[in-house]
Protein backbone atom coordinates (compact mmCIF):
# COMPACT_ATOMS: atom_id res chain seq x y z
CA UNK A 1 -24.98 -28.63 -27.11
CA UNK A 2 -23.48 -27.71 -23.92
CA UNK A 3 -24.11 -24.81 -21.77
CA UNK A 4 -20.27 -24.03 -21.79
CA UNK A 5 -20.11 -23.41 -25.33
CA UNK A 6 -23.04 -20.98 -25.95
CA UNK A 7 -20.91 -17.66 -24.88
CA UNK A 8 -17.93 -19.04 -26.79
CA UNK A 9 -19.88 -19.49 -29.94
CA UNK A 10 -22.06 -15.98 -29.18
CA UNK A 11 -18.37 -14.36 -28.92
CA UNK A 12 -16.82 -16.22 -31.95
CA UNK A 13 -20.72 -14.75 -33.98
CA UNK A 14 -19.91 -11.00 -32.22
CA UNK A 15 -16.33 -11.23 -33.38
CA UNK A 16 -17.04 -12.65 -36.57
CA UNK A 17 -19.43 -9.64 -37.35
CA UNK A 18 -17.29 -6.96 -35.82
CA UNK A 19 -13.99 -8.21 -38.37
CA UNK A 20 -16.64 -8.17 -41.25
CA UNK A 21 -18.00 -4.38 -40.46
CA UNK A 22 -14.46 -3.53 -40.24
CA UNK A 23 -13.49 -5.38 -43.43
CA UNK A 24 -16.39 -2.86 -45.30
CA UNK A 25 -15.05 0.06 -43.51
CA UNK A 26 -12.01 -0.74 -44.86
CA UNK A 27 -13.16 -1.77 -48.14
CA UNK A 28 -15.31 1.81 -48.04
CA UNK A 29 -12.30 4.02 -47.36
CA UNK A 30 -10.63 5.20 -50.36
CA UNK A 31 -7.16 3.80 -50.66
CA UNK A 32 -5.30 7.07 -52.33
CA UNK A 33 -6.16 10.61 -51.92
CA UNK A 34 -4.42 14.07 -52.54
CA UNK A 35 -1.89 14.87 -55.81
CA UNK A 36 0.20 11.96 -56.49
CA UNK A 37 -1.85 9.29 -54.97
CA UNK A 38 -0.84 11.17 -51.11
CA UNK A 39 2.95 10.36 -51.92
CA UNK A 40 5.41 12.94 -51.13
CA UNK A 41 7.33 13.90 -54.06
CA UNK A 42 10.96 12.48 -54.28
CA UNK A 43 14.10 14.00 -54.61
CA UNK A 44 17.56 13.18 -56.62
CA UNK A 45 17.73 9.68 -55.15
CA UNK A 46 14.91 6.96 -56.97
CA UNK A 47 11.97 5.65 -54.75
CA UNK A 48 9.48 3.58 -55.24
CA UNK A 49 6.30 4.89 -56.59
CA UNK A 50 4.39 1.82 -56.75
CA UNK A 51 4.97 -1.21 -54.68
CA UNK A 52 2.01 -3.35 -55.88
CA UNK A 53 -1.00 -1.32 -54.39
CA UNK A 54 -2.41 -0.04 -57.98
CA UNK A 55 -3.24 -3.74 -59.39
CA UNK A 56 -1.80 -6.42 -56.87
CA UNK A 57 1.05 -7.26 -59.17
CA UNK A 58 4.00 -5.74 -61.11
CA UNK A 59 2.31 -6.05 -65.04
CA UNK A 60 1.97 -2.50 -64.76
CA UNK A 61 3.81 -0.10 -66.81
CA UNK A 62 3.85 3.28 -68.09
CA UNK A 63 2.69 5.59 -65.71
CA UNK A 64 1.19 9.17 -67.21
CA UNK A 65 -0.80 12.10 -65.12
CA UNK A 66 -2.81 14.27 -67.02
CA UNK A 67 -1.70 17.77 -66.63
CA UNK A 68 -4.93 18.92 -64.47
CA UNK A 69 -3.01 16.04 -61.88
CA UNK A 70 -6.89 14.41 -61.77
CA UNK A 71 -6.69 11.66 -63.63
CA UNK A 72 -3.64 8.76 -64.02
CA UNK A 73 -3.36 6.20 -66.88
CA UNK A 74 -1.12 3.45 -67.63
CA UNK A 75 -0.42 0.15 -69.06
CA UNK A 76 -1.13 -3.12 -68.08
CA UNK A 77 -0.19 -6.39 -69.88
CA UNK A 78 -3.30 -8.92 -69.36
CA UNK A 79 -1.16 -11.50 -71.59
CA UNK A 80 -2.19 -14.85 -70.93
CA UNK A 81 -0.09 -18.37 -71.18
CA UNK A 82 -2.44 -19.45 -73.91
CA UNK A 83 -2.02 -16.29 -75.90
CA UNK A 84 -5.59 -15.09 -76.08
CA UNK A 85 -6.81 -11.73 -76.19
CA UNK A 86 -4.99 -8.64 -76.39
CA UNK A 87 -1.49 -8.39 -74.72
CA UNK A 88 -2.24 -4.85 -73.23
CA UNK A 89 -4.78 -2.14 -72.47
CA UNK A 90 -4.33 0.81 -71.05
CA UNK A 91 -6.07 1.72 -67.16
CA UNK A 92 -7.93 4.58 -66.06
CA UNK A 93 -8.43 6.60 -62.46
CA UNK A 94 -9.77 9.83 -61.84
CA UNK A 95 -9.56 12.19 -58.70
CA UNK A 96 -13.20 13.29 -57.50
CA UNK A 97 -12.43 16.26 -55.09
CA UNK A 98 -9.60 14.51 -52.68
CA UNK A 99 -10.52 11.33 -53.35
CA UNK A 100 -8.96 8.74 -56.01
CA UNK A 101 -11.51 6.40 -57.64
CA UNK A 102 -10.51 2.77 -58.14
CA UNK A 103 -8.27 1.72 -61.99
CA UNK A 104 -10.84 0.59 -64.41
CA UNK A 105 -10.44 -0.29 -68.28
CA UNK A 106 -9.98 2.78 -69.90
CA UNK A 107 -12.64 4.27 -72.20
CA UNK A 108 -11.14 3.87 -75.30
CA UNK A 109 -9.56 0.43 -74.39
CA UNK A 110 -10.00 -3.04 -74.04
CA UNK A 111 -10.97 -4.59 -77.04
CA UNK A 112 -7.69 -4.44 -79.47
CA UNK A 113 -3.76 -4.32 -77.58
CA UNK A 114 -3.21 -0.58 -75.97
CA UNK A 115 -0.33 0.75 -74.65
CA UNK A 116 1.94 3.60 -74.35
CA UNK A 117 -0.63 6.93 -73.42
CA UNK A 118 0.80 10.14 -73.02
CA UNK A 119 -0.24 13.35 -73.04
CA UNK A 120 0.02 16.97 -75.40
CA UNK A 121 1.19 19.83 -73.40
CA UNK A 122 -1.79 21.38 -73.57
CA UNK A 123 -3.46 18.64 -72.35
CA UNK A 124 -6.26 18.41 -75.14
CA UNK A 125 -4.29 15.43 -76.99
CA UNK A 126 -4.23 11.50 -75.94
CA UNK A 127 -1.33 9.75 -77.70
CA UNK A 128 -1.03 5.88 -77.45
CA UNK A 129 -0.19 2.73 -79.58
CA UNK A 130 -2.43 -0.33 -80.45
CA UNK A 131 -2.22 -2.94 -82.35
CA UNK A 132 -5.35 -5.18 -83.89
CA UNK A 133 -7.44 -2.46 -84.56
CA UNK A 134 -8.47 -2.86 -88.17
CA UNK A 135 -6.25 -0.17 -90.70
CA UNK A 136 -5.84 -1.22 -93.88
CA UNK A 137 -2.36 -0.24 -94.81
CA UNK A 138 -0.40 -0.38 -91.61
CA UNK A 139 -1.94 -4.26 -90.76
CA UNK A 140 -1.44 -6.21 -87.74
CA UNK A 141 1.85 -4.35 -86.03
CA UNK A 142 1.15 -1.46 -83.42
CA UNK A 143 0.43 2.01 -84.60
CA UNK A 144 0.13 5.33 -82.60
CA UNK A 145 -3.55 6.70 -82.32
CA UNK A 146 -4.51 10.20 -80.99
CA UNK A 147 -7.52 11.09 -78.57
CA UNK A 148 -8.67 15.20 -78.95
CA UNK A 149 -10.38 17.06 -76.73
CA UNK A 150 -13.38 19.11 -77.30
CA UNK A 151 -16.45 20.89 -75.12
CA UNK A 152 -17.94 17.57 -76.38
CA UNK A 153 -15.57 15.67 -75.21
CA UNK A 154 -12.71 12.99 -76.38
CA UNK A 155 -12.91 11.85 -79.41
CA UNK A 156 -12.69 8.67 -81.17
CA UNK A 157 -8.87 6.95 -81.90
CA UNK A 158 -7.83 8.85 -84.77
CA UNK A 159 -5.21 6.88 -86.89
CA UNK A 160 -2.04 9.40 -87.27
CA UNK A 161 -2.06 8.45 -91.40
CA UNK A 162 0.55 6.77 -92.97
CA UNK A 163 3.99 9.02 -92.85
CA UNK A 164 4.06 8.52 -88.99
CA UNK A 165 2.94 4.44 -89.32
CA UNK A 166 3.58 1.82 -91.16
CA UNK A 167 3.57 -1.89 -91.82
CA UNK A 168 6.48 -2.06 -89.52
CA UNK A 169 4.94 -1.13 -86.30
CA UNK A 170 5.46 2.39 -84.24
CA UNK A 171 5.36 3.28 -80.66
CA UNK A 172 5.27 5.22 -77.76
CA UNK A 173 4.96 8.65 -79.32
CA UNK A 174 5.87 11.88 -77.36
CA UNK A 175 4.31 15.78 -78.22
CA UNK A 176 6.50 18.87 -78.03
CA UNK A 177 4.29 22.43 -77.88
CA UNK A 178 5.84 23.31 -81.44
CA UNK A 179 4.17 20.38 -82.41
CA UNK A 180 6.91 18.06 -83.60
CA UNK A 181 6.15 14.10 -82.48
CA UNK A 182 8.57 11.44 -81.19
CA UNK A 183 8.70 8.41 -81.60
CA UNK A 184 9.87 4.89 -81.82
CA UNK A 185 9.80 2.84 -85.32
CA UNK A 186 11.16 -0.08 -86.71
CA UNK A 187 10.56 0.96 -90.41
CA UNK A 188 13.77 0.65 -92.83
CA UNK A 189 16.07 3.87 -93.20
CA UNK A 190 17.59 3.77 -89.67
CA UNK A 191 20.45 2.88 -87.90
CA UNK A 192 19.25 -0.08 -86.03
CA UNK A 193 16.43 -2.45 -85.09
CA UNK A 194 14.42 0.27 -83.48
CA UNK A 195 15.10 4.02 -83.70
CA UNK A 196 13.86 7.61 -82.13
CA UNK A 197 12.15 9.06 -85.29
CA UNK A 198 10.42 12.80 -85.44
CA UNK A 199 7.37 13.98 -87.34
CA UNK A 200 6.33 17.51 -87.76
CA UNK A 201 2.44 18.85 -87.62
CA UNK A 202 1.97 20.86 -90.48
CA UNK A 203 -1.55 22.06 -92.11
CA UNK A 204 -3.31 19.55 -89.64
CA UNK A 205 -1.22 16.60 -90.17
CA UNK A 206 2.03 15.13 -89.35
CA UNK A 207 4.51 14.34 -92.13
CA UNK A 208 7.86 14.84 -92.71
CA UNK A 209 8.80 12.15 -90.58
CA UNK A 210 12.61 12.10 -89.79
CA UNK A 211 15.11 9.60 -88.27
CA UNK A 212 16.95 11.80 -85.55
CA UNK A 213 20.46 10.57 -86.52
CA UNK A 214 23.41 8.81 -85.02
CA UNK A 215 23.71 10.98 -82.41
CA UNK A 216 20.49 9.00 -80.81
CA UNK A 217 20.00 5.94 -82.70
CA UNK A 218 22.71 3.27 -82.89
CA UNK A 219 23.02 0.24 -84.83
CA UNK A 220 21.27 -1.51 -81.41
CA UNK A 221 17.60 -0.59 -80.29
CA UNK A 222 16.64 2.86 -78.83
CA UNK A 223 12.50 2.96 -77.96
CA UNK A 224 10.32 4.36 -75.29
CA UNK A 225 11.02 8.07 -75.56
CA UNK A 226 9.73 10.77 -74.10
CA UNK A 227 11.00 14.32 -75.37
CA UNK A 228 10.36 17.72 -73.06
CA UNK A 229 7.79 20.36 -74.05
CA UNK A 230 10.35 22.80 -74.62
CA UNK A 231 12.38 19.86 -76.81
CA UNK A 232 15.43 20.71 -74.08
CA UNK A 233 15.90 17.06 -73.52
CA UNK A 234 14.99 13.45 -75.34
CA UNK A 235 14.80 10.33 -72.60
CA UNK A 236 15.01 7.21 -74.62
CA UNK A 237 15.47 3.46 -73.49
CA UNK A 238 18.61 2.08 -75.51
CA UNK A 239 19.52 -1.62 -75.12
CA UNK A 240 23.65 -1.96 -75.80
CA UNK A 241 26.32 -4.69 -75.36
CA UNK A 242 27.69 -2.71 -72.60
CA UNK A 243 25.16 -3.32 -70.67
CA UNK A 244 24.67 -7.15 -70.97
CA UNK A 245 21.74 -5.98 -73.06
CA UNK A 246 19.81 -4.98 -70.55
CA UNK A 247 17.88 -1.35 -71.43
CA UNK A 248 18.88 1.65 -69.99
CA UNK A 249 17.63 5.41 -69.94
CA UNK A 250 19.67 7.63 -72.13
CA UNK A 251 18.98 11.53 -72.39
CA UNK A 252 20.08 14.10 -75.41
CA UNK A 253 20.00 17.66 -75.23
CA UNK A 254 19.29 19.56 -77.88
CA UNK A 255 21.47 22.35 -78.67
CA UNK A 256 21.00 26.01 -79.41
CA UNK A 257 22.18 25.37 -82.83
CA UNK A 258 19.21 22.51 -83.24
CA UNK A 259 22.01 19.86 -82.88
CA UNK A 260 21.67 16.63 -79.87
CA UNK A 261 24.15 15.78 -77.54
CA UNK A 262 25.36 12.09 -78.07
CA UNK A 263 23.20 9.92 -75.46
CA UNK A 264 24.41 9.85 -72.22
CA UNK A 265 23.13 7.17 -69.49
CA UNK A 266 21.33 8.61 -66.29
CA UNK A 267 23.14 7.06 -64.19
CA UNK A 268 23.83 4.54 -61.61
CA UNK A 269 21.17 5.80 -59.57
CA UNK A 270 18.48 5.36 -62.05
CA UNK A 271 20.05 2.79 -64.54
CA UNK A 272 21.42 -0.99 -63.07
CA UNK A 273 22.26 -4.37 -64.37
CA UNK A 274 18.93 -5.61 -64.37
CA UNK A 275 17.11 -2.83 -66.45
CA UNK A 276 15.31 -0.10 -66.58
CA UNK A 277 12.66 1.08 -68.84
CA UNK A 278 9.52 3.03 -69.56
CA UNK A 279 10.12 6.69 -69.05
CA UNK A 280 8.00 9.46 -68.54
CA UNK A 281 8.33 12.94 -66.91
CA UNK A 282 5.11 14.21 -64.85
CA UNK A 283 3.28 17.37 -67.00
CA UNK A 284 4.63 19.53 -64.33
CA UNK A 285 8.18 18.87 -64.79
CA UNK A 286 9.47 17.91 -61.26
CA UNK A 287 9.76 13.92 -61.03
CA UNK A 288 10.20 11.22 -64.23
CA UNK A 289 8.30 7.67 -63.86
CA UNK A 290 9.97 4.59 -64.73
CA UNK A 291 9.89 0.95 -64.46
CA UNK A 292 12.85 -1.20 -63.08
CA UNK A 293 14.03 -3.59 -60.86
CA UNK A 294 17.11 -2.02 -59.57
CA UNK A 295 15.00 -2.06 -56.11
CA UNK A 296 15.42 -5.78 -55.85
CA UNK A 297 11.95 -6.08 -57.10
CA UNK A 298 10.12 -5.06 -60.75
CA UNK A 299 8.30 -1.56 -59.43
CA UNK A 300 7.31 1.52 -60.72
CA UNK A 301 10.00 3.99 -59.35
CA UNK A 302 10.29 8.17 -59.47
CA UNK A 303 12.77 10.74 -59.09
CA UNK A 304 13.56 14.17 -59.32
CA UNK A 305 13.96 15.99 -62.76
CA UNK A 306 17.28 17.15 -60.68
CA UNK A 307 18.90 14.89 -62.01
CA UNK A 308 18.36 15.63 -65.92
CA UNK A 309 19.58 19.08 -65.42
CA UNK A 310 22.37 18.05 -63.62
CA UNK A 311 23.52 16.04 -66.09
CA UNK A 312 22.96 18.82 -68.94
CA UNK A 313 25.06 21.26 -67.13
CA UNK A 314 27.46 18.87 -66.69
CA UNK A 315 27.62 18.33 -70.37
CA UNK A 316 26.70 21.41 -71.82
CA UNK A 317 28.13 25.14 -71.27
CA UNK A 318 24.95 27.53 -71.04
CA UNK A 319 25.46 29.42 -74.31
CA UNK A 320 25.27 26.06 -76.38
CA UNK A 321 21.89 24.86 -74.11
CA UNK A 322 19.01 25.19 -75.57
């Protein structure tokens, strides 16, 4: 070896080592910190919330914060081409003072085909769907389970019993404080394919489970709701002709009298020709999480709750809200 190259090769070695301490400085330093993952809230125009940083790719969906703010969930579909394994599960991170720990698996998931987690007002109720997980009534299709909270900790998934599932397969289920639950079903006795649907907690259970009428549900497909804590406002995905049968957000208000307000679209702002789906508002109220592509690319997006209540007062006059 030539004399030359020894200080070449002893820079290309320092070099080489300095880009690899860096690399685990980098790979040390924790990518989000602060409420919200360090974003700044939004306001009445969408953003993006996610742009591929949480998992690498877009298979994410179904963004929920607990309503402590220290902890995030959401779906991910694992599908493969050959169609092994379950289709979803749902991810996990958790704040430690500032500091955002990596996703991982969730506790509770994994094994059978989760999806859909949100959380009670209160905070001391987990709400998602599954499917595979051995029931024998409600069989194969996706039913909605329910995490509680104790001093002990969460529970096991409790089965929510057979008024609020069935054979047909139910989804993405919503808690208001009085205790009524949304939620989406494809059981006969509706007006479509899919329908909003409403069960009521009574003496430690939920039963009489109740399609919430025409003024919601169409003869198309309305899923994915999520209904305010207060039950001021249902947001619902509905997939129409008008649309090229692409799914939209739609929102209801409830009335003083207990009535809804025929679904009304979002808007152009949140709603486009390519879709939009998957919504959830944040447990404080101020921004709602969705998935679309209206960017240009599939992302998790967020905007201001401005916009719902614009859109109420537009519609409603204040002695009718609720």
């Amino acid at each position: 070896m030539s004399a030359t190259r020894l200080p070449a090769l002893a820079l290309l070695l320092t070099l080489t080592l300095a880009c690899s301490s860096a690399e685990r400085a980098a790979d040390a330093a924790p990518r989000f910190t602060g409420p919200y993952l360090g974003r700044t809230l939004p306001g009445p125009e969408p953003e993006i919330f996610d742009s591929g940083e949480l998992t690498g790719d877009a298979r994410l969906f179904n963004i929920t914060f607990s309503p402590s703010g220290d902890e995030l969930f959401f779906s991910y579909n694992k599908s493969t081409p050959e169609g092994t394994g379950p289709d979803y599960e749902i991810r996990h991170m958790r704040r430690e003072g500032d500091v955002w720990l990596e996703p991982e698996t969730a506790w509770f998931s994994g094994t059978y085909s989760d999806c859909d987690l949100t959380f009670s007002p209160s905070g001391d109720r987990i709400f998602f769907a599954s499917a595979l997980r051995p029931h024998p009534v409600t069989g194969p299709e996706m039913d909605i389970y329910m995490l509680v909270r104790s001093e002990d900790g969460w529970s096991e998934p409790i089965h929510l019993g057979n008024e609020v599932n069935t054979e047909y397969g139910e989804v993405h289920a919503s808690l208001a404080r009085s205790g009524n639950l949304y939620f989406r079903s494809n059981r006969p006795g509706g007006h479509g394919d899919d329908d909003i649907w409403r069960a009521r907690w009574v003496d430690g259970a939920f039963t009489d489970v109740r399609n919430l009428g025409s003024a919601i549900n169409t003869e198309f497909m309305e899923t994915d709701c999520f209904v305010a804590p207060d039950e001021s406002y249902l947001l619902y995905n509905t997939v129409r002709p008008e649309h090229g049968t692409k799914p939209q957000i739609y929102v209801s208000f409830l009335r003083a009298d207990g009535s809804w307000t025929t679904g009304q679209s979002l808007g152009s702002g949140v709603n486009c020709e390519s879709g939009t789906l998957g919504s959830v508002v944040s447990p404080d109220g101020k921004v709602l999480f969705y998935k679309s592509r209206c960017s240009g690319e599939v992302r998790i997006h967020w905007v201001s709750t401005e916009i719902i209540y614009r859109l109420r007062d537009e519609l409603l006059p204040p002695e009718e809200a609720r």
